[in-house]
Protein backbone atom coordinates (compact mmCIF):
# COMPACT_ATOMS: atom_id res chain seq x y z
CA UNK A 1 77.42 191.27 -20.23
CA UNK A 2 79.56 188.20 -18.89
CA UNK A 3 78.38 184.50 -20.29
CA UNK A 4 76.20 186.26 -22.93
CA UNK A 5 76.99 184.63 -26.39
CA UNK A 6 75.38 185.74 -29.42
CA UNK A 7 75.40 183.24 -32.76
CA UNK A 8 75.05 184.02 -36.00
CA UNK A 9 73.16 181.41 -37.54
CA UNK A 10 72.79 181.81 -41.72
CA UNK A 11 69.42 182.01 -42.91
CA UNK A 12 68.00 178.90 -45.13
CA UNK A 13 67.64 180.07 -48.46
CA UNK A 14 64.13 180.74 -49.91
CA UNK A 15 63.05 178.45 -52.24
CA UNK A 16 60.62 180.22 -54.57
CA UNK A 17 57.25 178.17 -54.74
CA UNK A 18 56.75 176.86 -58.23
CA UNK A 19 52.90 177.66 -58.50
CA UNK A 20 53.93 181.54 -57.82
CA UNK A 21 57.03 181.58 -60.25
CA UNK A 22 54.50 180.72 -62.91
CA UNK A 23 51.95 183.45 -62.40
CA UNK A 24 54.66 186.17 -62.13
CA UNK A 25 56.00 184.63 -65.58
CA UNK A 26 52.24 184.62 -67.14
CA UNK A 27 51.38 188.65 -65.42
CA UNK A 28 55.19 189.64 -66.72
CA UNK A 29 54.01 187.71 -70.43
CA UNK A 30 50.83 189.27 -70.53
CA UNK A 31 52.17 193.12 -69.33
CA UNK A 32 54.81 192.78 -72.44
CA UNK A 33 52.20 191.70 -74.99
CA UNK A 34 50.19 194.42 -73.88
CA UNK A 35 53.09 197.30 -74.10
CA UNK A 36 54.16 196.22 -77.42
CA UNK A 37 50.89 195.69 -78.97
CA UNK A 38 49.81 199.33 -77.70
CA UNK A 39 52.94 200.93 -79.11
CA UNK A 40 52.41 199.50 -82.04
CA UNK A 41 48.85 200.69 -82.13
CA UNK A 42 47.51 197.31 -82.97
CA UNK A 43 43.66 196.21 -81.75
CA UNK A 44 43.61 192.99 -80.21
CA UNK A 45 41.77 191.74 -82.82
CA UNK A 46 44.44 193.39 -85.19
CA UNK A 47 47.24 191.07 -83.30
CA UNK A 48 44.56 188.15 -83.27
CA UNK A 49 44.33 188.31 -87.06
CA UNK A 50 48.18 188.85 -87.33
CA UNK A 51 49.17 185.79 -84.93
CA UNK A 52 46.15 183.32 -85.95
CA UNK A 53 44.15 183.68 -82.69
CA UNK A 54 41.40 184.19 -81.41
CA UNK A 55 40.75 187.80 -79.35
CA UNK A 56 40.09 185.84 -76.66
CA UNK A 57 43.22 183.85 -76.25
CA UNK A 58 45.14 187.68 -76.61
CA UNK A 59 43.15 189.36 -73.79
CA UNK A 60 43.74 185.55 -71.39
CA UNK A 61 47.61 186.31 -72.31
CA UNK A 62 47.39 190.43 -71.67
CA UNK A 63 45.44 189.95 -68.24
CA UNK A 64 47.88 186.87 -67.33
CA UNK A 65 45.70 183.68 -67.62
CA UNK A 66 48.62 182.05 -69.91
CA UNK A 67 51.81 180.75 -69.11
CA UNK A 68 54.40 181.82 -71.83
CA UNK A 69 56.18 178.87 -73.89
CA UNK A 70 58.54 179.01 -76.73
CA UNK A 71 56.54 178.00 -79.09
CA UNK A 72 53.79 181.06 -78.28
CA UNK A 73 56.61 183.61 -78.05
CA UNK A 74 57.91 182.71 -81.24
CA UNK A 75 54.23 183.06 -82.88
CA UNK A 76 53.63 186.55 -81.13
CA UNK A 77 57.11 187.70 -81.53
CA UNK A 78 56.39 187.25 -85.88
CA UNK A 79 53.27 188.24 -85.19
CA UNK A 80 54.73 191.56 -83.45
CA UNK A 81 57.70 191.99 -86.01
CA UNK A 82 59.78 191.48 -82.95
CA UNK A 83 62.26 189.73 -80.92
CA UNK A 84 61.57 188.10 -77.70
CA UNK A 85 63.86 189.05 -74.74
CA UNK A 86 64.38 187.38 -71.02
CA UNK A 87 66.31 188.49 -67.84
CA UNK A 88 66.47 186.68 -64.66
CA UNK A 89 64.32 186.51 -62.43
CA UNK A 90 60.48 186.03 -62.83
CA UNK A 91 58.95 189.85 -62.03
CA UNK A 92 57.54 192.57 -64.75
CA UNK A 93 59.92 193.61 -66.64
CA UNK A 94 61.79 190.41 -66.86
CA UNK A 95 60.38 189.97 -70.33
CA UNK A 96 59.60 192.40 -73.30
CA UNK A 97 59.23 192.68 -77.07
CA UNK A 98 61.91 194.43 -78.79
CA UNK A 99 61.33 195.47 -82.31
CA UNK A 100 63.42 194.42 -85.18
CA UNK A 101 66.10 197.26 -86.51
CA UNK A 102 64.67 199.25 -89.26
């Protein structure tokens, strides 16, 4: 085809809204609570009583009502007899419990 140009033109980059970056963070908080409580067999009262909460504020964080800071990791991480661990990005999975060596 004579005269027909095609230009590339880059894509802008996708800037991640903030509001959505924080309920990925709470849902990927809430599913690690969740998986480590349950392998440890723990109620939620059981990991209320162990962390100084109520049950309530436990199932908010499991079902992803709560927006993880240091300061509650740290508390649920003793709590847990466990370390707190990040990656990247903001999805499930991004965030877990491990457990402390034996």
């Amino acid at each position: 085809m004579a005269g027909y140009h095609t230009r590339w033109v880059r894509p802008e980059p996708q800037i991640e809204d903030p509001e959505r970056i924080m309920i990925r963070e709470a849902l990927a908080f809430g599913k690690a609570l969740y998986d480590r409580r349950a392998a440890l067999g723990l109620s939620v009262a059981e990991l209320a009583e162990r962390a100084d909460m109520t049950e309530d504020d436990i199932e908010c964080i499991e079902e992803g009502g709560t927006v993880p800071t240091v300061a509650l990791l740290r508390r649920l991480a003793a709590a847990l007899n466990a370390d707190v661990r990040l990656t990247a990005g903001h999805d499930l999975g991004s965030m877990w419990f491990e457990p402390h060596a034996a």
